[in-house]
PDB file of N, CA and C in Angstrom:
ATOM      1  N   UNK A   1     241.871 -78.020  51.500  1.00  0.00           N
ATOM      2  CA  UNK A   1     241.646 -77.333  50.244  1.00  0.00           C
ATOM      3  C   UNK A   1     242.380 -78.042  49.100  1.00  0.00           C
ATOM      4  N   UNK A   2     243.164 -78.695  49.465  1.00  0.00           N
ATOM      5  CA  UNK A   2     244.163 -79.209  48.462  1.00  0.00           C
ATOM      6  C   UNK A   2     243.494 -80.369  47.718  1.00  0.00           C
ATOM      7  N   UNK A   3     243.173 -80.871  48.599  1.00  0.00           N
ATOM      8  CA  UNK A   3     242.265 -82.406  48.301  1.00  0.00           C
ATOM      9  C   UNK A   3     240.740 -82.252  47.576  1.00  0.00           C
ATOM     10  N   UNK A   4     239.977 -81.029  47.479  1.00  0.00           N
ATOM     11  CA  UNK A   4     238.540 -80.640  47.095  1.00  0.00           C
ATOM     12  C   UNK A   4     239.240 -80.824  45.601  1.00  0.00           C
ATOM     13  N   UNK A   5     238.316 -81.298  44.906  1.00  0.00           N
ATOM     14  CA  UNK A   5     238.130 -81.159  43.538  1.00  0.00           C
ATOM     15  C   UNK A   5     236.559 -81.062  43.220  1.00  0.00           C
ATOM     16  N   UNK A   6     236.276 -80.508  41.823  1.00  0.00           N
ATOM     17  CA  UNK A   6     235.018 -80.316  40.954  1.00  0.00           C
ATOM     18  C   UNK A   6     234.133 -81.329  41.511  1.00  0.00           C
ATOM     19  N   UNK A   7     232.836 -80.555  42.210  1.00  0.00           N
ATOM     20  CA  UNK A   7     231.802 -81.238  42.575  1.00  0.00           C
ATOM     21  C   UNK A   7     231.857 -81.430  44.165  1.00  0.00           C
ATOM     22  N   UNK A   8     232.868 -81.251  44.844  1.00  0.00           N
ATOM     23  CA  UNK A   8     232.990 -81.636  46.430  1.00  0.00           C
ATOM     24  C   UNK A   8     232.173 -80.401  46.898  1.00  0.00           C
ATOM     25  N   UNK A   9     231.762 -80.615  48.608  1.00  0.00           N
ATOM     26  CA  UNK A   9     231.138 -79.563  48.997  1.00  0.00           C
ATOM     27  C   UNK A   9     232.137 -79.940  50.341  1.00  0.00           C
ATOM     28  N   UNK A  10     232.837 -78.652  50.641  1.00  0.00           N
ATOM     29  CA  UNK A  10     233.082 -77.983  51.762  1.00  0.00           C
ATOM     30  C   UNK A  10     232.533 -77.292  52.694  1.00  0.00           C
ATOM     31  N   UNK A  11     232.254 -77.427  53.753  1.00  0.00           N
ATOM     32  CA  UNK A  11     231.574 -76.815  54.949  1.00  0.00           C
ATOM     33  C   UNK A  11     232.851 -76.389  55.544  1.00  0.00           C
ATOM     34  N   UNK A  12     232.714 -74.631  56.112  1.00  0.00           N
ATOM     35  CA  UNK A  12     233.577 -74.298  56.947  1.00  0.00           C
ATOM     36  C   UNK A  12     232.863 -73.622  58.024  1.00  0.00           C
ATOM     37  N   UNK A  13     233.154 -73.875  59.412  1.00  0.00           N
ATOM     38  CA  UNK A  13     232.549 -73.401  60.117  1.00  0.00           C
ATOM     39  C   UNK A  13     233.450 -72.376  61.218  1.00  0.00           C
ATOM     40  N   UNK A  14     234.000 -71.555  60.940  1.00  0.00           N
ATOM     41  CA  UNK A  14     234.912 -70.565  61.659  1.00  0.00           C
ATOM     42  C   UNK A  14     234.648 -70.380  62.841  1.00  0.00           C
ATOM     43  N   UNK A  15     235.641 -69.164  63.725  1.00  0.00           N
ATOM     44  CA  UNK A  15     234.911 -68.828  64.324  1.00  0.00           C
ATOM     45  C   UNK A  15     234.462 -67.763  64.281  1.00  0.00           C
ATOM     46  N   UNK A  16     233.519 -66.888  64.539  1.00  0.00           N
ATOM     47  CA  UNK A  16     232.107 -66.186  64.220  1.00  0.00           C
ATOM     48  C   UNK A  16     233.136 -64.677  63.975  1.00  0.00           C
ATOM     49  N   UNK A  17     231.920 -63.877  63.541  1.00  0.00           N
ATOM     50  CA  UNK A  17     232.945 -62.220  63.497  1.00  0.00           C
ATOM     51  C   UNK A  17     231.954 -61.432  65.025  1.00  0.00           C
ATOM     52  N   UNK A  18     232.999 -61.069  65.720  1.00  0.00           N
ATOM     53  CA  UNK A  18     232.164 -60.512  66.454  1.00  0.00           C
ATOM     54  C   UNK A  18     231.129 -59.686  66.647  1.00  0.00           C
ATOM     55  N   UNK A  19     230.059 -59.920  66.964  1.00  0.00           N
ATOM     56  CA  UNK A  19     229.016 -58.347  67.018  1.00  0.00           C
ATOM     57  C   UNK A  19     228.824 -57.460  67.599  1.00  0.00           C
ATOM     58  N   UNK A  20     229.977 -57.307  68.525  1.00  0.00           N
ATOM     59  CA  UNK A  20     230.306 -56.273  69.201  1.00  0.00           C
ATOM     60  C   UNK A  20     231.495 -56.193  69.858  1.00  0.00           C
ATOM     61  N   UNK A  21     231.869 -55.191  70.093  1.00  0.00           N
ATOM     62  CA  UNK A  21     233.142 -54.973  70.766  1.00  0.00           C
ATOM     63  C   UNK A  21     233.477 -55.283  71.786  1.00  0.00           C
ATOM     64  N   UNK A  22     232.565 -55.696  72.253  1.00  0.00           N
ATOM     65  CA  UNK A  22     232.947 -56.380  73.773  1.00  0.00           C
ATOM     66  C   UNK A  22     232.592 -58.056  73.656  1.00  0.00           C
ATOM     67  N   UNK A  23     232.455 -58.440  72.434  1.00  0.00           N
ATOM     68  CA  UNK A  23     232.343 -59.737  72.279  1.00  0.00           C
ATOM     69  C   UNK A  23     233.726 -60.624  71.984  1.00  0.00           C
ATOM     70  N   UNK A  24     234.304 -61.400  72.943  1.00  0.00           N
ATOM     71  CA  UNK A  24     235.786 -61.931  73.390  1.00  0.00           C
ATOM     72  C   UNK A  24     236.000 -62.640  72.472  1.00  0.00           C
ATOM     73  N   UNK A  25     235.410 -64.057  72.489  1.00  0.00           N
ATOM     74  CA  UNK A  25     234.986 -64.923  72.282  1.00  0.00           C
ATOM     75  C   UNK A  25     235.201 -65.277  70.393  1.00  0.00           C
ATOM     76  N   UNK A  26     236.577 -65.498  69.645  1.00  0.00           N
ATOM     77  CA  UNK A  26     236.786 -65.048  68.451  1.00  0.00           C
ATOM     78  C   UNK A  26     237.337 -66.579  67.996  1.00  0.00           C
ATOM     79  N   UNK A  27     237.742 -67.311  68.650  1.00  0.00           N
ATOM     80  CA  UNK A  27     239.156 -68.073  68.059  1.00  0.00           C
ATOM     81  C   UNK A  27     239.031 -69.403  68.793  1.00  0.00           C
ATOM     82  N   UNK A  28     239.323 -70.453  68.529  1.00  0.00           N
ATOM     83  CA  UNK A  28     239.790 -71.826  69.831  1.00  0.00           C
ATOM     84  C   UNK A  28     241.111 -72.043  69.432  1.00  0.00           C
ATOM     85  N   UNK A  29     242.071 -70.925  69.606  1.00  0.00           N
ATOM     86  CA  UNK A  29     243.301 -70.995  70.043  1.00  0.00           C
ATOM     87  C   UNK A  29     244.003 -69.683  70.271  1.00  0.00           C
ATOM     88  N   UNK A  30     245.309 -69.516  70.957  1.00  0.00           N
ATOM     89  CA  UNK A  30     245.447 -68.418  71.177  1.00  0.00           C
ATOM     90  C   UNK A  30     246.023 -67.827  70.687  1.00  0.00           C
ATOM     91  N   UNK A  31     246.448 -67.831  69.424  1.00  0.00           N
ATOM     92  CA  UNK A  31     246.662 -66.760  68.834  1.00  0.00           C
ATOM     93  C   UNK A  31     244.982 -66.098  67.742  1.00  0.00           C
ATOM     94  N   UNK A  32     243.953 -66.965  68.187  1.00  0.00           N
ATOM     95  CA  UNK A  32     242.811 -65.828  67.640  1.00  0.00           C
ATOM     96  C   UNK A  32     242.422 -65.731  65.800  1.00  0.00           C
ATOM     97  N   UNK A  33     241.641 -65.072  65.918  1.00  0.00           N
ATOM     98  CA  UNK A  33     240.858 -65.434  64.198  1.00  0.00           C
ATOM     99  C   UNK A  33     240.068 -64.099  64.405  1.00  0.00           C
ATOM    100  N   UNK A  34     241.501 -63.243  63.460  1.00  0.00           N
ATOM    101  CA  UNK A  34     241.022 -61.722  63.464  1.00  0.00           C
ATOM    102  C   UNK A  34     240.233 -61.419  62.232  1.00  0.00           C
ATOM    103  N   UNK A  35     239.806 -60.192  61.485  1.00  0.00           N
ATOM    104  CA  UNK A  35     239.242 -59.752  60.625  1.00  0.00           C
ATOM    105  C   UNK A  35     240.151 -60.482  59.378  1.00  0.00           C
ATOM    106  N   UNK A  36     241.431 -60.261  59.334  1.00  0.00           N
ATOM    107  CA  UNK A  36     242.164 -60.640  58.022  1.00  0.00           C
ATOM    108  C   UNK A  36     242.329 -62.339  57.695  1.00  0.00           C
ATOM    109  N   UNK A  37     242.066 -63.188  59.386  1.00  0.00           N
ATOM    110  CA  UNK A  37     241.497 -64.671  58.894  1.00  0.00           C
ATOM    111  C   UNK A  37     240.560 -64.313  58.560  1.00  0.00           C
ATOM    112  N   UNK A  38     239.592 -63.444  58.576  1.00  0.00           N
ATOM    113  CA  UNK A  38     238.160 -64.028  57.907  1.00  0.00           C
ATOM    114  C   UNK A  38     238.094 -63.656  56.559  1.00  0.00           C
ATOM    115  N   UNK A  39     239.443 -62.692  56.372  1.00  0.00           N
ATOM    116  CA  UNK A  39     239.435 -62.563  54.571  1.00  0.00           C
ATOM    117  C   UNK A  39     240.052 -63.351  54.120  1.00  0.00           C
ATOM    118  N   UNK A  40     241.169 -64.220  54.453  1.00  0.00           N
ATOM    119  CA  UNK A  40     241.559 -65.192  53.941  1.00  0.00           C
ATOM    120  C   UNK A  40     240.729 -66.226  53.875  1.00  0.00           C
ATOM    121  N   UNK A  41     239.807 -66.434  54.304  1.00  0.00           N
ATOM    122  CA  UNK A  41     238.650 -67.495  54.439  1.00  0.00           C
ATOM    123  C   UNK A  41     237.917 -67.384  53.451  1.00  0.00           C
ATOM    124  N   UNK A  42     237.415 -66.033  52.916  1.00  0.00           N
ATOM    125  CA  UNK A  42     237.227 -65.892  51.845  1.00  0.00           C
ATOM    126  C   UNK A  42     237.681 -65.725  50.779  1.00  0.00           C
ATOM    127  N   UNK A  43     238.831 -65.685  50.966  1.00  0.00           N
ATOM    128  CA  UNK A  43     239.762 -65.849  49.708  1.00  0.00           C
ATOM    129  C   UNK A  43     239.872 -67.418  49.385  1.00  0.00           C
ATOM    130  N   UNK A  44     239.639 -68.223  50.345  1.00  0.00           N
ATOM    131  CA  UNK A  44     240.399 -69.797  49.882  1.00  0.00           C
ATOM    132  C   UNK A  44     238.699 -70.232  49.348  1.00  0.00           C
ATOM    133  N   UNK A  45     237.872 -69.705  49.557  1.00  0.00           N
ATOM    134  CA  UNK A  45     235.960 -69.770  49.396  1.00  0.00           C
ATOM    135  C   UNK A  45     235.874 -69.605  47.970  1.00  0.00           C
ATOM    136  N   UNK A  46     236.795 -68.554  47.742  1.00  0.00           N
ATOM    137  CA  UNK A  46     236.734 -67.972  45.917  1.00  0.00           C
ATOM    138  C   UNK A  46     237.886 -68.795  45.272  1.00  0.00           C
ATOM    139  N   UNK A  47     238.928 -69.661  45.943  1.00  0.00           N
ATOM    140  CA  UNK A  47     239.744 -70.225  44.804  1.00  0.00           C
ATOM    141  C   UNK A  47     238.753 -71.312  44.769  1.00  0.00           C
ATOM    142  N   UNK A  48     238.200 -71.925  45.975  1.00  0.00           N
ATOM    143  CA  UNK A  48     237.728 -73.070  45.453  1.00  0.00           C
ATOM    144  C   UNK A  48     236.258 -73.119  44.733  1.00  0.00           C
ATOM    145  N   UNK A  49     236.025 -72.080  44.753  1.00  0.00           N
ATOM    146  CA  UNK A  49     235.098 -71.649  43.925  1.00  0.00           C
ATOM    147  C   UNK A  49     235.288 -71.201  42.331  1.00  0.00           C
ATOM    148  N   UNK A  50     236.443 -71.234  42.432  1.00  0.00           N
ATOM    149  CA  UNK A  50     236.871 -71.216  40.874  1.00  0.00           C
ATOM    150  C   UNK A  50     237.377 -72.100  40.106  1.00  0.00           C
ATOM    151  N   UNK A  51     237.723 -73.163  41.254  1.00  0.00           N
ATOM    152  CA  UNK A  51     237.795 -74.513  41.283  1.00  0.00           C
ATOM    153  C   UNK A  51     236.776 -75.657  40.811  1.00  0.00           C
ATOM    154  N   UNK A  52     235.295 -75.370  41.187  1.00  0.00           N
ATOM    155  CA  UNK A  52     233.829 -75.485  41.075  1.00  0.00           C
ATOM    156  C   UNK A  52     233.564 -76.648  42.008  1.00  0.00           C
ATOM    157  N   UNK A  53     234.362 -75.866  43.322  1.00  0.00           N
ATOM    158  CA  UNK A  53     233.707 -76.886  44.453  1.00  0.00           C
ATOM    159  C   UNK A  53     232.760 -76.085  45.280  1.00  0.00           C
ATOM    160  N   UNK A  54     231.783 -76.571  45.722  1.00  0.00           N
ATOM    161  CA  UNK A  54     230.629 -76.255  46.396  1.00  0.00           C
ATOM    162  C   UNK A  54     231.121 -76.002  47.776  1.00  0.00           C
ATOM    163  N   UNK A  55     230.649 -74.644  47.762  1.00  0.00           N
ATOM    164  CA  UNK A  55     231.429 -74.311  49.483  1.00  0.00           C
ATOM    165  C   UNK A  55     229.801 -74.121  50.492  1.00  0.00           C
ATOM    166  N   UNK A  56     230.035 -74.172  51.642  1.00  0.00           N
ATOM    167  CA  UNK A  56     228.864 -73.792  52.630  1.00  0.00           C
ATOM    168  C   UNK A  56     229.699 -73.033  53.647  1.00  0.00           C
ATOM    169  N   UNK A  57     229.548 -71.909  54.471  1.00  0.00           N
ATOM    170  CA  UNK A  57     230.077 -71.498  55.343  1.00  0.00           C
ATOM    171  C   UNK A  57     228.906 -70.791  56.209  1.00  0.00           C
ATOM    172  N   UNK A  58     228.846 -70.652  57.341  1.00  0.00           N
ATOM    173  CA  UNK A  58     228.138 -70.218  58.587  1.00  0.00           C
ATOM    174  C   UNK A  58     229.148 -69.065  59.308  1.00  0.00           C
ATOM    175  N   UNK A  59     228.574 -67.754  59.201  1.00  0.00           N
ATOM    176  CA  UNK A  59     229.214 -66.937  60.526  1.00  0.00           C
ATOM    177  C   UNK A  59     228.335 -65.880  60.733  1.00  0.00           C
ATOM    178  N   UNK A  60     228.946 -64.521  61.668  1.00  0.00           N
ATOM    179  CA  UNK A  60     227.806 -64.293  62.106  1.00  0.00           C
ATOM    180  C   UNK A  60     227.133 -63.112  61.037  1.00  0.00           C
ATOM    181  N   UNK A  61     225.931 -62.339  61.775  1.00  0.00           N
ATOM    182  CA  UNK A  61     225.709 -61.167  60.901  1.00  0.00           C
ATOM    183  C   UNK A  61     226.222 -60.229  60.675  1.00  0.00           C
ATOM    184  N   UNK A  62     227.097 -59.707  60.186  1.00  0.00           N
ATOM    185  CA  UNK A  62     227.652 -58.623  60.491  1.00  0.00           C
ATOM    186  C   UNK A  62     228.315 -57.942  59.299  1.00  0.00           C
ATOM    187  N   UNK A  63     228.634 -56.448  59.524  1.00  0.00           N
ATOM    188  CA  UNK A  63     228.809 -56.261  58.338  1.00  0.00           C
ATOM    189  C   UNK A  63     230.198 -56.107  57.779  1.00  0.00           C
ATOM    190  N   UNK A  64     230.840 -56.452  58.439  1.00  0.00           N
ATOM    191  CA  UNK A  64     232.569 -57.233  58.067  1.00  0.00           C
ATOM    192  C   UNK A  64     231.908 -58.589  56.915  1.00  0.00           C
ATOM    193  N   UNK A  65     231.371 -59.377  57.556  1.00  0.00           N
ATOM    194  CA  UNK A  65     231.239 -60.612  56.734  1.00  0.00           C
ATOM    195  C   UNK A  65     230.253 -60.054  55.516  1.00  0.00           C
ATOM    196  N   UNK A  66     229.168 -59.369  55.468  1.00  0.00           N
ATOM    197  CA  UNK A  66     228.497 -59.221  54.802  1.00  0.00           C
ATOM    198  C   UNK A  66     229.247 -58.067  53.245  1.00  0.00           C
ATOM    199  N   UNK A  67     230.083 -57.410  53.508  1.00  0.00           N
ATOM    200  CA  UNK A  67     231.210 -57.191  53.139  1.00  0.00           C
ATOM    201  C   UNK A  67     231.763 -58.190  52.524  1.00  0.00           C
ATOM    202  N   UNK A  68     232.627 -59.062  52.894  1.00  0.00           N
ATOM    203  CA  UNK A  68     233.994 -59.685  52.166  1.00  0.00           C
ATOM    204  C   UNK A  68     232.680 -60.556  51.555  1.00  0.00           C
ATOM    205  N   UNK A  69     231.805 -61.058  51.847  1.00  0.00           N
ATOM    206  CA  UNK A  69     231.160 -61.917  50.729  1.00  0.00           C
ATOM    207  C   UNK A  69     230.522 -61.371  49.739  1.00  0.00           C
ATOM    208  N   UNK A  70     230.062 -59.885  49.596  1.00  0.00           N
ATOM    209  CA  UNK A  70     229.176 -59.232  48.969  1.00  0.00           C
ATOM    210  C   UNK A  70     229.731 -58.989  47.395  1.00  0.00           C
ATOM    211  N   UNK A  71     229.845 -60.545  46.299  1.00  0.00           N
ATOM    212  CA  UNK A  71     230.090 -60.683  45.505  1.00  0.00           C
ATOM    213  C   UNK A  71     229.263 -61.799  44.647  1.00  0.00           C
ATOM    214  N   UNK A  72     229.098 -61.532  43.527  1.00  0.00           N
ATOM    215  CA  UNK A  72     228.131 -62.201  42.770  1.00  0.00           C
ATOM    216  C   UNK A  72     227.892 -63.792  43.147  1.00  0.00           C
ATOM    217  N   UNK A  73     229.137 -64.557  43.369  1.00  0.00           N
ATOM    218  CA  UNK A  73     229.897 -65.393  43.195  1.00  0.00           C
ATOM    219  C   UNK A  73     229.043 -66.110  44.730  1.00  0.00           C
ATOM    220  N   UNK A  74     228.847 -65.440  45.356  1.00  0.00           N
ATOM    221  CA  UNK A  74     228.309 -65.947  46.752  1.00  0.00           C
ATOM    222  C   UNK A  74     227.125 -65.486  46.549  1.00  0.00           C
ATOM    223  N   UNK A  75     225.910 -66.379  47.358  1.00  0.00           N
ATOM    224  CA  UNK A  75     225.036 -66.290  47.781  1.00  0.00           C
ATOM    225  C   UNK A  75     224.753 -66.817  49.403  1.00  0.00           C
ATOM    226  N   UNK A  76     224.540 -65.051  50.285  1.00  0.00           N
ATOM    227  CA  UNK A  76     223.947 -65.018  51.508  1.00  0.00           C
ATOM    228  C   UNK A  76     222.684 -65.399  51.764  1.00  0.00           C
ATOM    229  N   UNK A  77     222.538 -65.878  52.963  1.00  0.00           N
ATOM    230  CA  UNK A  77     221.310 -66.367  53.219  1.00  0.00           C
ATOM    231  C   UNK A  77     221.189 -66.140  54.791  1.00  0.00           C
ATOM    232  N   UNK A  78     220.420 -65.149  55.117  1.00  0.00           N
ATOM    233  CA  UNK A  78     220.013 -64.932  56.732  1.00  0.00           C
ATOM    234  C   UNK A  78     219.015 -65.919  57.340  1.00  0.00           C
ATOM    235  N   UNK A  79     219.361 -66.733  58.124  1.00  0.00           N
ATOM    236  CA  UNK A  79     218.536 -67.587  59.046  1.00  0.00           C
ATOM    237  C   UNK A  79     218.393 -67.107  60.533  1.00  0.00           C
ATOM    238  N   UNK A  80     217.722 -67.748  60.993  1.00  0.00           N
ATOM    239  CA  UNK A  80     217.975 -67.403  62.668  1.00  0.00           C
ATOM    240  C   UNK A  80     217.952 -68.926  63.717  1.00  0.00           C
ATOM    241  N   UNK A  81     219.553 -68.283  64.568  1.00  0.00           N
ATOM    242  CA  UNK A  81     219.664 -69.089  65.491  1.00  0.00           C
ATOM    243  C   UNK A  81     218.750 -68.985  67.015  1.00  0.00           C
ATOM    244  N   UNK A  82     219.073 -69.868  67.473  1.00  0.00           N
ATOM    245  CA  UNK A  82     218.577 -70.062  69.302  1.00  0.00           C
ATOM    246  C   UNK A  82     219.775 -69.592  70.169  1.00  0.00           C
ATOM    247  N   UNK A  83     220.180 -68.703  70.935  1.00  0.00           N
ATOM    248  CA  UNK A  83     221.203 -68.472  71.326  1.00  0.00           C
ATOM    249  C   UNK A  83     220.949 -68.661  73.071  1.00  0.00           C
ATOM    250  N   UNK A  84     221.367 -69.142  74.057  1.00  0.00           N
ATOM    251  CA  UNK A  84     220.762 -69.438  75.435  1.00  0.00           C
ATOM    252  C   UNK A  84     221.855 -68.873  76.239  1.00  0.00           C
ATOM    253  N   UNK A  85     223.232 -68.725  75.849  1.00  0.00           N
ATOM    254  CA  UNK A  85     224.800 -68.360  76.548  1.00  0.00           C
ATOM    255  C   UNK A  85     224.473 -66.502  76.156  1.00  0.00           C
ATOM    256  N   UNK A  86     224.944 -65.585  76.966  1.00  0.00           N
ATOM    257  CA  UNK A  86     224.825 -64.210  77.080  1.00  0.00           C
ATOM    258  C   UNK A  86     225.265 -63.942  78.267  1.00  0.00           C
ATOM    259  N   UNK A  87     225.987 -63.084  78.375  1.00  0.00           N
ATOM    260  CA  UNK A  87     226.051 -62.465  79.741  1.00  0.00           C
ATOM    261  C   UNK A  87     225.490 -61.516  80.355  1.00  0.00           C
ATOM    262  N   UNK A  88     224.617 -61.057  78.984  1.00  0.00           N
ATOM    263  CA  UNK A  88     223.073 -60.304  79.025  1.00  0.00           C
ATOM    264  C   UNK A  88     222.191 -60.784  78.644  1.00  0.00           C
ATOM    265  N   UNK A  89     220.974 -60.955  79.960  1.00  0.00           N
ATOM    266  CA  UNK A  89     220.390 -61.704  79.674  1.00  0.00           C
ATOM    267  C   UNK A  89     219.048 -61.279  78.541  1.00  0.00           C
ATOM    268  N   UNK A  90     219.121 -60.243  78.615  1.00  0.00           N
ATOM    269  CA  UNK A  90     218.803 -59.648  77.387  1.00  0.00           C
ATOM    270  C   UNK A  90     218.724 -60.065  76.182  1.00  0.00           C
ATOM    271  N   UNK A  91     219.548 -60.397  75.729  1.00  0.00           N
ATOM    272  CA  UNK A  91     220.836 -60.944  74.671  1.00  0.00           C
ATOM    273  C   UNK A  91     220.323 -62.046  74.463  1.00  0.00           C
ATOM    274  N   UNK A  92     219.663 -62.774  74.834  1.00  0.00           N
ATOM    275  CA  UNK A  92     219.347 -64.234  74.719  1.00  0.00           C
ATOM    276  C   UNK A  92     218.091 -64.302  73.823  1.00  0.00           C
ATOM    277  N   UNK A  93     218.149 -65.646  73.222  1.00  0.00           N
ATOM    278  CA  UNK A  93     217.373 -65.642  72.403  1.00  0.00           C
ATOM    279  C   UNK A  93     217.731 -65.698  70.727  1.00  0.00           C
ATOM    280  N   UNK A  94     216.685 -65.782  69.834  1.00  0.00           N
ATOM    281  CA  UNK A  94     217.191 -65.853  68.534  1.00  0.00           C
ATOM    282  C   UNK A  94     217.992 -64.219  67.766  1.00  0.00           C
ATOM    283  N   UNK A  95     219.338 -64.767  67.370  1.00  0.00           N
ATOM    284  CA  UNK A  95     219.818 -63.742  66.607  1.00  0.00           C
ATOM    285  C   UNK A  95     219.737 -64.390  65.207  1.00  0.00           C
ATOM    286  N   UNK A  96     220.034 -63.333  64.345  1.00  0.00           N
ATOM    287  CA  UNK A  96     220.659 -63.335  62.891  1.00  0.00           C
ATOM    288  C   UNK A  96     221.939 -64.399  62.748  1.00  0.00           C
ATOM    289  N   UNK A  97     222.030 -65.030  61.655  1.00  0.00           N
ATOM    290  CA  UNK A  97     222.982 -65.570  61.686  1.00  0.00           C
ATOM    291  C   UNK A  97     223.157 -66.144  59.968  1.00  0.00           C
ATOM    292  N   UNK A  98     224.349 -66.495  58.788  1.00  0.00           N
ATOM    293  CA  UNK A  98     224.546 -65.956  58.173  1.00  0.00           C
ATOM    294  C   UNK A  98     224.752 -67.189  57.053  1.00  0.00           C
ATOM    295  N   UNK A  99     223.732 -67.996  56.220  1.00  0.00           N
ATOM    296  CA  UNK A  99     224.602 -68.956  55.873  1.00  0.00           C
ATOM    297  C   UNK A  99     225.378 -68.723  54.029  1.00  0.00           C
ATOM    298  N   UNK A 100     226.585 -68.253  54.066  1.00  0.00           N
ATOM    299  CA  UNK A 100     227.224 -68.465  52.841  1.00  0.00           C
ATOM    300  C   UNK A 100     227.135 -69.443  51.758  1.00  0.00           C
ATOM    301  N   UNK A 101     226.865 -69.597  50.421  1.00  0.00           N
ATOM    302  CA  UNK A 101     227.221 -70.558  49.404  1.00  0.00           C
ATOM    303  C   UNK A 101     227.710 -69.965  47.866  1.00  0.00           C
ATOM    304  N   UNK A 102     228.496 -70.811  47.694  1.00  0.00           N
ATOM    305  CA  UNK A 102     228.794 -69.989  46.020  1.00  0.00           C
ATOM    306  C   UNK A 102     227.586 -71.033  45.174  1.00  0.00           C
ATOM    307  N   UNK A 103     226.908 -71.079  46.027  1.00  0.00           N
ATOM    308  CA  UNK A 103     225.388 -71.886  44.768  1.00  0.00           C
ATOM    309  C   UNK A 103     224.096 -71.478  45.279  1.00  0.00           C
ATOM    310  N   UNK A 104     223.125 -71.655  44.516  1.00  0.00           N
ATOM    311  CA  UNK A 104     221.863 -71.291  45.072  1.00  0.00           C
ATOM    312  C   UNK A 104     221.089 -72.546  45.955  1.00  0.00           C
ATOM    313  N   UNK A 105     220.650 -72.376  47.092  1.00  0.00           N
ATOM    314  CA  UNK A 105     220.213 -73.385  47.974  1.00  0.00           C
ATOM    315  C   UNK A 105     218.729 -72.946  48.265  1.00  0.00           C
ATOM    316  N   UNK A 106     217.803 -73.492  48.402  1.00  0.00           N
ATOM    317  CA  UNK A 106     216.122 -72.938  49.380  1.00  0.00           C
ATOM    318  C   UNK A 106     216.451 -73.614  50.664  1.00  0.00           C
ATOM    319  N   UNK A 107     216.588 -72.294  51.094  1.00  0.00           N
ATOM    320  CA  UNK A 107     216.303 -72.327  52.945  1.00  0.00           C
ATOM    321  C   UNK A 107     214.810 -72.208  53.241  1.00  0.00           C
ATOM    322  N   UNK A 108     214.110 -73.173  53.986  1.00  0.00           N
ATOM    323  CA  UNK A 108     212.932 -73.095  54.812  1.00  0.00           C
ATOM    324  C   UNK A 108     213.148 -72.144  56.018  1.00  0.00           C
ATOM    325  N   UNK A 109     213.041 -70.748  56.082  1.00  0.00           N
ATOM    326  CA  UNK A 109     213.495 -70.223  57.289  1.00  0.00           C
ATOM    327  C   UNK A 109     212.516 -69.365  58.055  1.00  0.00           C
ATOM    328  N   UNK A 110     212.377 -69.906  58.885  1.00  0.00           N
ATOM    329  CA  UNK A 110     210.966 -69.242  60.449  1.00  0.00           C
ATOM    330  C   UNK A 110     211.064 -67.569  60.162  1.00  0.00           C
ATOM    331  N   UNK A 111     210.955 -66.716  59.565  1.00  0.00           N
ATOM    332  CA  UNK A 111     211.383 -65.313  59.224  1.00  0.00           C
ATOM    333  C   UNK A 111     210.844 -64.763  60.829  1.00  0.00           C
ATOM    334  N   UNK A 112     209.890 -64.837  61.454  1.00  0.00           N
ATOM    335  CA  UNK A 112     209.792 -64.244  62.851  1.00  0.00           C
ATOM    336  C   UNK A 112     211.324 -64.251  63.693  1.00  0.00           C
ATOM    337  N   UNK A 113     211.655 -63.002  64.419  1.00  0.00           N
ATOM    338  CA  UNK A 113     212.423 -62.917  65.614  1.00  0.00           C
ATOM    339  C   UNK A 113     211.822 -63.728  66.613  1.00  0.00           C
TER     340      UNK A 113
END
């Protein structure tokens, strides 16, 4: 963050907010990437956005994230992933998934489930 200046584009790719409560799977380390990293994530999204660096961020659908971004300043964009890992197999298949920008972008996106 220190190093972005006017005009850079940042990609952050976290790890996801869970979509359910029984979803483990939060962090690649162990102390974890709770709800309040993902507001600080958006907090460092809005300095450097006030900064006028171009941010991109990816996480999941949900309405924690849909929440802390739900400000003018961002623009959401719902796409859909391929998901093949589940431990229900149910579960598999394309979900929702979430792409953040503080700019306006055209997504080409398959709108079918």
């Amino acid at each position: 963050m220190k190093r972005a200046k006017a005009g850079d584009l940042v990609y952050f790719d976290p790890p996801y907010a869970p979509l359910s409560t029984t979803a483990n799977f939060t962090a690649y380390h162990a102390n974890g990437f709770a709800a309040a990293d993902q507001q600080t994530l958006r907090d460092v999204c809005a300095e450097l956005t006030r900064r006028k660096v171009h941010v991109m961020l990816s996480n999941s659908d949900t309405k924690l994230i849909r929440e802390l971004y739900a400000s003018p300043k961002f623009v959401i964009s719902k796409v859909w992933a391929n998901r093949a890992i589940n431990c229900n197999g149910e579960r598999r298949g394309k979900i929702s998934e979430l792409i953040i920008t503080n700019y306006r972008i055209q997504l080409k996106v398959n709108r079918e489930k």
